[in-house]
Structures are given as C-alpha cells and as structure tokens.
PDB file of N, CA and C in Angstrom:
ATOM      1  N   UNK A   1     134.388 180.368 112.444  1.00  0.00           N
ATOM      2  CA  UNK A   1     133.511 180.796 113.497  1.00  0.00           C
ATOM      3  C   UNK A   1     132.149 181.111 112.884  1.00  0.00           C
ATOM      4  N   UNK A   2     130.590 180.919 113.705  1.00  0.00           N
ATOM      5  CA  UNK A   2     129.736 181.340 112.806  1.00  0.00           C
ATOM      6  C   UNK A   2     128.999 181.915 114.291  1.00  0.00           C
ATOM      7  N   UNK A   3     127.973 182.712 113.755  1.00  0.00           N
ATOM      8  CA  UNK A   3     127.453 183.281 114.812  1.00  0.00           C
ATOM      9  C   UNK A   3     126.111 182.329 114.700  1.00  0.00           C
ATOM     10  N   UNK A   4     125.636 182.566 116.471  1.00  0.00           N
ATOM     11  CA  UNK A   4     124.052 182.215 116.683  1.00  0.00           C
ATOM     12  C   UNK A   4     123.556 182.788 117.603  1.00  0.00           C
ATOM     13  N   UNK A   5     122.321 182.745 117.416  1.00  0.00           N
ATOM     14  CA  UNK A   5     121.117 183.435 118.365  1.00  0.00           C
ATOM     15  C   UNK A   5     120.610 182.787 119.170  1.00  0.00           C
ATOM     16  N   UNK A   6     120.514 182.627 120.600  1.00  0.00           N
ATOM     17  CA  UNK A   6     119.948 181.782 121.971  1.00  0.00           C
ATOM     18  C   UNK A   6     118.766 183.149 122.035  1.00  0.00           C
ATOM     19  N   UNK A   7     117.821 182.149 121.941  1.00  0.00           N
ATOM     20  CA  UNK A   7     116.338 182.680 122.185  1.00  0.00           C
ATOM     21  C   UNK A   7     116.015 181.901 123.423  1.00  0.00           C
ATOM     22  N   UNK A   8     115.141 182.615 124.158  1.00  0.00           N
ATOM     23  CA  UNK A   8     114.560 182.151 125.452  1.00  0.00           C
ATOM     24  C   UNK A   8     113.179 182.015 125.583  1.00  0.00           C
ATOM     25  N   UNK A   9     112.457 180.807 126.104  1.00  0.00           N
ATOM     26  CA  UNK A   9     111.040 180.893 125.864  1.00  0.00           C
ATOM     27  C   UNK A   9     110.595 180.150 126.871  1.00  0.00           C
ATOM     28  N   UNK A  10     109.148 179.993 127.441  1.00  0.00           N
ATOM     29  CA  UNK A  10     108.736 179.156 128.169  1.00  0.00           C
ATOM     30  C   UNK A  10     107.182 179.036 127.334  1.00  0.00           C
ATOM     31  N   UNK A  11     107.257 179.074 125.871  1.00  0.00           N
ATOM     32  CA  UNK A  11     105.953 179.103 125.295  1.00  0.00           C
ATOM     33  C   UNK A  11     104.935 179.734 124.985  1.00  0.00           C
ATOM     34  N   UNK A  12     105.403 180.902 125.940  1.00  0.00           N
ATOM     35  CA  UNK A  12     104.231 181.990 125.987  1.00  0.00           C
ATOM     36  C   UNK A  12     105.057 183.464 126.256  1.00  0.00           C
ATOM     37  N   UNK A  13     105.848 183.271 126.436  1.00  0.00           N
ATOM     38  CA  UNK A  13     106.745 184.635 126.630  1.00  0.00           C
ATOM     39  C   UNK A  13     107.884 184.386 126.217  1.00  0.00           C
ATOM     40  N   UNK A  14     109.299 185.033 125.429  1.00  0.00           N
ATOM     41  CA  UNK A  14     109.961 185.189 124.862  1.00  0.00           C
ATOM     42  C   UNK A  14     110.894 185.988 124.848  1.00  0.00           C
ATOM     43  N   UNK A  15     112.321 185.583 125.311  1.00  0.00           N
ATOM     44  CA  UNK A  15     113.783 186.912 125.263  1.00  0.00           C
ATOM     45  C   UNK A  15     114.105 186.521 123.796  1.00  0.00           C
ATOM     46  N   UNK A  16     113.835 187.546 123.053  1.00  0.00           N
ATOM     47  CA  UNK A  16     114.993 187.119 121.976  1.00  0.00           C
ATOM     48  C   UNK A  16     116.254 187.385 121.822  1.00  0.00           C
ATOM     49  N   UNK A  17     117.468 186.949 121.137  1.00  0.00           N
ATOM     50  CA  UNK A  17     118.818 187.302 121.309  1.00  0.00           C
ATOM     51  C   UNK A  17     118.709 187.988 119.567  1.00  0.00           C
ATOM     52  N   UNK A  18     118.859 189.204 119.171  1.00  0.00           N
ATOM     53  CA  UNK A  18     118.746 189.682 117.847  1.00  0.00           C
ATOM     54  C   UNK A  18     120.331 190.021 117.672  1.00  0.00           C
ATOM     55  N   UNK A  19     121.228 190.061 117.949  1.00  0.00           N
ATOM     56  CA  UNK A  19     122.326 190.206 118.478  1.00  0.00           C
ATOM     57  C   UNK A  19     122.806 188.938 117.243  1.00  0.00           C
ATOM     58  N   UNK A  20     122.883 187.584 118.860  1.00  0.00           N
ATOM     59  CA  UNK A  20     123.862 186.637 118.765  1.00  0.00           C
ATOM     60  C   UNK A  20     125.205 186.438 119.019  1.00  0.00           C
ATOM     61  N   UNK A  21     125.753 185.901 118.823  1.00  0.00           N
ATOM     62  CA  UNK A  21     126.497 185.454 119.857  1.00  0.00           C
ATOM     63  C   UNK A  21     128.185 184.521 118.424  1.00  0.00           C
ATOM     64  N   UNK A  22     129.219 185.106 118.186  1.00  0.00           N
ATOM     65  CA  UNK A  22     130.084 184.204 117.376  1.00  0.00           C
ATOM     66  C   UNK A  22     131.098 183.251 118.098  1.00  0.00           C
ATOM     67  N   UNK A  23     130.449 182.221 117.720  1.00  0.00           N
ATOM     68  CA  UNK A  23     131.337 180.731 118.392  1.00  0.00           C
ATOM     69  C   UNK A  23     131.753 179.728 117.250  1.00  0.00           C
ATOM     70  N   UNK A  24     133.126 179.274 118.000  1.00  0.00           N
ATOM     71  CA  UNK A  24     133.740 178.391 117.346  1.00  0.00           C
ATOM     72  C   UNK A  24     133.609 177.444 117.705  1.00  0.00           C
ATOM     73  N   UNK A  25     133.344 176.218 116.585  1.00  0.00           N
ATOM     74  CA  UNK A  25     132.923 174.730 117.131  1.00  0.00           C
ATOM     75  C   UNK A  25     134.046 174.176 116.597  1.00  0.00           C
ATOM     76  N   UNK A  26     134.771 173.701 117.728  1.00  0.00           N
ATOM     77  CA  UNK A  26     135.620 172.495 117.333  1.00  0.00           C
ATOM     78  C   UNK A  26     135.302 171.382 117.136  1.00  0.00           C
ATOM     79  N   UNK A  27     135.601 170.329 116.013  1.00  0.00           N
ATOM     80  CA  UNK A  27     134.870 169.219 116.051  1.00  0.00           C
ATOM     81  C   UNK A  27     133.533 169.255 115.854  1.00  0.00           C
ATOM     82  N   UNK A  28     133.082 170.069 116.028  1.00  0.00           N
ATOM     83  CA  UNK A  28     131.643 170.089 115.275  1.00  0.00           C
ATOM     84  C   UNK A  28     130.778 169.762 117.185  1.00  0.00           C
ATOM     85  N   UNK A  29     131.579 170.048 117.727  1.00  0.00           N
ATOM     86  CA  UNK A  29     131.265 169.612 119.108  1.00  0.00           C
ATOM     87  C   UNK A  29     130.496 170.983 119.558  1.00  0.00           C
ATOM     88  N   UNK A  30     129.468 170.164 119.998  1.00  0.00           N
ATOM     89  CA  UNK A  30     127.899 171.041 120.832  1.00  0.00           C
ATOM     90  C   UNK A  30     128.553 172.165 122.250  1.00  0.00           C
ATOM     91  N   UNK A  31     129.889 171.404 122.606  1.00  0.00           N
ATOM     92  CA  UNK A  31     129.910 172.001 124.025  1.00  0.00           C
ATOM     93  C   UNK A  31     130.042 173.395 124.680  1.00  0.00           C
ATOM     94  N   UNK A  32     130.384 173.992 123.517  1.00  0.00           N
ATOM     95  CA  UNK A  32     130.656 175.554 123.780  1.00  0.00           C
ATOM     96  C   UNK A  32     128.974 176.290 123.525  1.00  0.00           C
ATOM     97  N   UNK A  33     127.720 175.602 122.858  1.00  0.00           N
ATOM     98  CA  UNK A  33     126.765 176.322 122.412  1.00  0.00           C
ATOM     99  C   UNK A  33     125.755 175.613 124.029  1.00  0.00           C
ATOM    100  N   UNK A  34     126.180 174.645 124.545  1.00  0.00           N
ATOM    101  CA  UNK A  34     125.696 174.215 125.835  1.00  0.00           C
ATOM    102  C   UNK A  34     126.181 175.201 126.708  1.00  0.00           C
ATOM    103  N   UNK A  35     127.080 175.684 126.901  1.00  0.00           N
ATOM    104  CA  UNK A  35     127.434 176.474 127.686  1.00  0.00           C
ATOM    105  C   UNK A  35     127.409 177.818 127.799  1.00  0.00           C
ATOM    106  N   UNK A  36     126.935 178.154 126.312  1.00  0.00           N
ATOM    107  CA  UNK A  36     126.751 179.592 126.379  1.00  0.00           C
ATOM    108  C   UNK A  36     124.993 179.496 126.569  1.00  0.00           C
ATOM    109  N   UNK A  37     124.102 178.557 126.351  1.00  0.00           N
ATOM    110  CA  UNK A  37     123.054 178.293 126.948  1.00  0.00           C
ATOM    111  C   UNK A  37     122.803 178.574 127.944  1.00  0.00           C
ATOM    112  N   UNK A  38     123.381 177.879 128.675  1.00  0.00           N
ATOM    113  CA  UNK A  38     123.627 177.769 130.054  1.00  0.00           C
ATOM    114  C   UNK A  38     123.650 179.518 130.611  1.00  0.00           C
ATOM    115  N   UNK A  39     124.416 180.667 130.243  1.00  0.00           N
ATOM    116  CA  UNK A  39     125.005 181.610 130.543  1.00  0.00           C
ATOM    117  C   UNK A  39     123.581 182.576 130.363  1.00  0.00           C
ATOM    118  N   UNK A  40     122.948 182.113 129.080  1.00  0.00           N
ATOM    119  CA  UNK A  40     121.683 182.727 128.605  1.00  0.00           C
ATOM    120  C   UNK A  40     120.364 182.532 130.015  1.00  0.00           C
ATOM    121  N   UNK A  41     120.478 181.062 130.051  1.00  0.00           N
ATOM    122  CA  UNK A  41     119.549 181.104 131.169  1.00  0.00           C
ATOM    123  C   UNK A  41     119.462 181.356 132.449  1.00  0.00           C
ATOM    124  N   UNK A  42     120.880 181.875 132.867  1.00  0.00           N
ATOM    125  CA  UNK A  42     121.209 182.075 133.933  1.00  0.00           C
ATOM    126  C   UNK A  42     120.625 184.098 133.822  1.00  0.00           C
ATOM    127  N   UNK A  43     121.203 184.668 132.876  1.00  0.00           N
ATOM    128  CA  UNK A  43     121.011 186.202 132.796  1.00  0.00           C
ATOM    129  C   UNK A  43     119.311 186.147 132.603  1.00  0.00           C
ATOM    130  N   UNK A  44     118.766 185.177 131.660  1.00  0.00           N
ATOM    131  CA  UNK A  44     117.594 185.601 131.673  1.00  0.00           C
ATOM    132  C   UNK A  44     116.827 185.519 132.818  1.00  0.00           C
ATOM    133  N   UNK A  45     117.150 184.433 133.981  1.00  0.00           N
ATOM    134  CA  UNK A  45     116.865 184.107 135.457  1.00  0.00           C
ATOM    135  C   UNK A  45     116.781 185.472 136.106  1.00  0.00           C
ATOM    136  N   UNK A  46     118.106 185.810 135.818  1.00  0.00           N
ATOM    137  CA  UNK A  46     118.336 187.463 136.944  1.00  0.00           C
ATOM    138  C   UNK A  46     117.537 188.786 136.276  1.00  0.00           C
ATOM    139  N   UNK A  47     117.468 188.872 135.164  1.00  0.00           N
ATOM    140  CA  UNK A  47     116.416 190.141 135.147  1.00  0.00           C
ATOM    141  C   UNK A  47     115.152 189.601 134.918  1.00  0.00           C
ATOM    142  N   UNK A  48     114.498 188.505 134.930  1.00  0.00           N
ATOM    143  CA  UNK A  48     113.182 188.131 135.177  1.00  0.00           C
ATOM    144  C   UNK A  48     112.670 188.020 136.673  1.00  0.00           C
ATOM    145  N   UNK A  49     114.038 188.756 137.392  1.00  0.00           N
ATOM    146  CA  UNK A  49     113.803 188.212 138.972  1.00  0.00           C
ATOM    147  C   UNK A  49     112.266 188.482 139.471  1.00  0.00           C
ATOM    148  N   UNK A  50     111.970 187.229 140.266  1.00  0.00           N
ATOM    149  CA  UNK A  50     110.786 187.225 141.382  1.00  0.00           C
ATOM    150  C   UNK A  50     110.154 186.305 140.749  1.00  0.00           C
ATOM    151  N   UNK A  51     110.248 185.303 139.950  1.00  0.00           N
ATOM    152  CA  UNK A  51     109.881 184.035 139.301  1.00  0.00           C
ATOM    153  C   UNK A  51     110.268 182.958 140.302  1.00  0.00           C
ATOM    154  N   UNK A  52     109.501 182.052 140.291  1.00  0.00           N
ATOM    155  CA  UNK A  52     109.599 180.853 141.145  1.00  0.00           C
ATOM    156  C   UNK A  52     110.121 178.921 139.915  1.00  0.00           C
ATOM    157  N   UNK A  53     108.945 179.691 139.564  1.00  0.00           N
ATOM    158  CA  UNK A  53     109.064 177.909 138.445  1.00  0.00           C
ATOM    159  C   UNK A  53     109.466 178.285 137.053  1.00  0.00           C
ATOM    160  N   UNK A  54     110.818 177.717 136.597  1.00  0.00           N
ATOM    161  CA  UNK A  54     111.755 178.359 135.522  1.00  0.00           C
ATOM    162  C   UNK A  54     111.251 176.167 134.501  1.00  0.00           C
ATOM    163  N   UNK A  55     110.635 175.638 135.228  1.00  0.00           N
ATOM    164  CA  UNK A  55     110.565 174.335 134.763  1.00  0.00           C
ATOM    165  C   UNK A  55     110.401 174.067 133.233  1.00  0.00           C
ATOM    166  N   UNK A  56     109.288 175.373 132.405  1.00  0.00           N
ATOM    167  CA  UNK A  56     108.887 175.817 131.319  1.00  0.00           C
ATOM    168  C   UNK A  56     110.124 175.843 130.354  1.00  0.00           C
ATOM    169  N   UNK A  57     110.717 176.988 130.528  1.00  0.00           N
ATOM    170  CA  UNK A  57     111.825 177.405 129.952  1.00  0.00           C
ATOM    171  C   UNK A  57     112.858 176.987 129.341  1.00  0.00           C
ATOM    172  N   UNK A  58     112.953 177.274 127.918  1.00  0.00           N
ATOM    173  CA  UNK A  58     114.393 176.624 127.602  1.00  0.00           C
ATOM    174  C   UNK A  58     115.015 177.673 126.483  1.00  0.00           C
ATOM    175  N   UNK A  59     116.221 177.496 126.308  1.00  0.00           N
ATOM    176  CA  UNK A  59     116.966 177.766 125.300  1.00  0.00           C
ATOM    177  C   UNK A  59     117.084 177.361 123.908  1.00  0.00           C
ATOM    178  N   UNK A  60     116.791 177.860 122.796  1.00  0.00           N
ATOM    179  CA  UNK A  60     116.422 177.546 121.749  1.00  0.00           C
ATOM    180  C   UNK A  60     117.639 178.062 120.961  1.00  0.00           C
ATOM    181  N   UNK A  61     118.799 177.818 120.709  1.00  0.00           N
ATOM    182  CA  UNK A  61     120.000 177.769 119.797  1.00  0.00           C
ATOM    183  C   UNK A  61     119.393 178.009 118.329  1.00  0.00           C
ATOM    184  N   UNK A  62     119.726 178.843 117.077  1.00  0.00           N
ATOM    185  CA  UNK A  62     119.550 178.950 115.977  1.00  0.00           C
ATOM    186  C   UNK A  62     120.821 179.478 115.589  1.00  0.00           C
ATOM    187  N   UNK A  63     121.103 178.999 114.280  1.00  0.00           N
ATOM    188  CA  UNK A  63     122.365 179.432 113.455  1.00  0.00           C
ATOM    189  C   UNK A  63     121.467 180.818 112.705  1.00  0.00           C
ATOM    190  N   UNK A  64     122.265 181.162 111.822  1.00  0.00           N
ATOM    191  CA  UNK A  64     121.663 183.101 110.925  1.00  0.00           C
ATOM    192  C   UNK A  64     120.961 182.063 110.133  1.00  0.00           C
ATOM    193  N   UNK A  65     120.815 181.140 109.463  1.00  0.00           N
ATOM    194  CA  UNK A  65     119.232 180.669 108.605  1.00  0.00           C
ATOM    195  C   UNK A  65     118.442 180.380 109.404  1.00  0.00           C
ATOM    196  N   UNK A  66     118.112 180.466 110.666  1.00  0.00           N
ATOM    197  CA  UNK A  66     117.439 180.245 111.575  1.00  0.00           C
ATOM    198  C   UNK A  66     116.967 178.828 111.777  1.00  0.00           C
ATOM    199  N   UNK A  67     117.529 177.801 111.578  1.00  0.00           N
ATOM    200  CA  UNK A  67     118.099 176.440 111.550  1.00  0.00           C
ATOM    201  C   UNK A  67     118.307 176.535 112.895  1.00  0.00           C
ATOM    202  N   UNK A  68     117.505 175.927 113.671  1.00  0.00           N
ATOM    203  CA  UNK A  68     117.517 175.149 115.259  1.00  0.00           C
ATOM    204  C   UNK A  68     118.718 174.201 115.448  1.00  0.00           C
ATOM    205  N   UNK A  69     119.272 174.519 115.749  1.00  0.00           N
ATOM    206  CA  UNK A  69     120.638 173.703 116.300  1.00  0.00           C
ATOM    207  C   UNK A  69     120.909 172.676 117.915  1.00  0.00           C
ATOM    208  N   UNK A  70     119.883 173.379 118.655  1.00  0.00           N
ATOM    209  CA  UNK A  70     120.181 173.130 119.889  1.00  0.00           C
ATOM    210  C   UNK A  70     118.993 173.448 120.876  1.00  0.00           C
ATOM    211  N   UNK A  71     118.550 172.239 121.753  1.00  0.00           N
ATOM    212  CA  UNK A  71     117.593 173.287 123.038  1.00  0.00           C
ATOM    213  C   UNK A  71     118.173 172.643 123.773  1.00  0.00           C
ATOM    214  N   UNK A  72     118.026 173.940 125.217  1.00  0.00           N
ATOM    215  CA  UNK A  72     118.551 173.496 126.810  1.00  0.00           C
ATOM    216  C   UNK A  72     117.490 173.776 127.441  1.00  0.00           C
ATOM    217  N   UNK A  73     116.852 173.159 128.510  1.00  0.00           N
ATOM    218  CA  UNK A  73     116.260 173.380 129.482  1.00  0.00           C
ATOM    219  C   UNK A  73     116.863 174.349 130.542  1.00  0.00           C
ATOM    220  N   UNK A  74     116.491 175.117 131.091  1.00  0.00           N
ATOM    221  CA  UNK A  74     116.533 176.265 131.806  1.00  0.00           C
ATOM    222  C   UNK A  74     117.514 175.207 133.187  1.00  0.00           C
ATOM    223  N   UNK A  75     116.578 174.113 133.950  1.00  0.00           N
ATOM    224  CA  UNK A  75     116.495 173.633 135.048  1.00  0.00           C
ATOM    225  C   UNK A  75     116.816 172.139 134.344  1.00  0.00           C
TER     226      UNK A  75
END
C-alpha cells in the first residue's frame, strides 16, 4: 500500500490534501486513485458551495516524493 496526496486546483486557488490518502494498487491499475479523485472533487464541490463553473479544476494525484501520478478533471 503507499499513500498519496489529491491536491485540488483550478490554477489560481488551491485545496491541498497534507494528509493523503493510503491505497492499494492492484496491478499497478490507476482505478482506485480515479476514484478517490473523483470523491476529492466531489467534497471539494460541497464546501466551495455557490460556485457555478468547476470547468478549471482538477485533481492533481502525487505519491510522498511528490511525483505526479495522475490528473482528473473536476467535470
């Protein structure tokens, strides 16, 4: 299992996850770090409430060397 950090950004503003998050990749398969994406942009949606255009936004996946692993688009 290794842990990672889903950071949130639309370029100009920024959730960071200082935390992170420990997931197991089976197969070396993306699908569990898509989905906890997914979970990220959904929470960051609800306490940013009263936003209209999320189009910006994405999810930025990093492993602890801070090695980019992954981006999701918000939308």
């Amino acid at each position: 299992m290794a842990r990672y950090r889903f950071h949130a950004t639309n370029g100009y503003e920024c959730v960071f996850d200082a935390e992170g998050k420990e997931i197991r990749l089976p197969d070396r398969s993306p699908e569990r770090l898509v989905r906890r994406a997914g979970e990220v942009a959904r929470d960051v949606m609800r306490r940013l409430d009263g936003r209209e255009d999320w189009s910006a936004w994405h999810v930025s996946v990093h492993d602890l060397t801070g090695r980019r692993v992954l981006v999701r688009p918000f939308v």
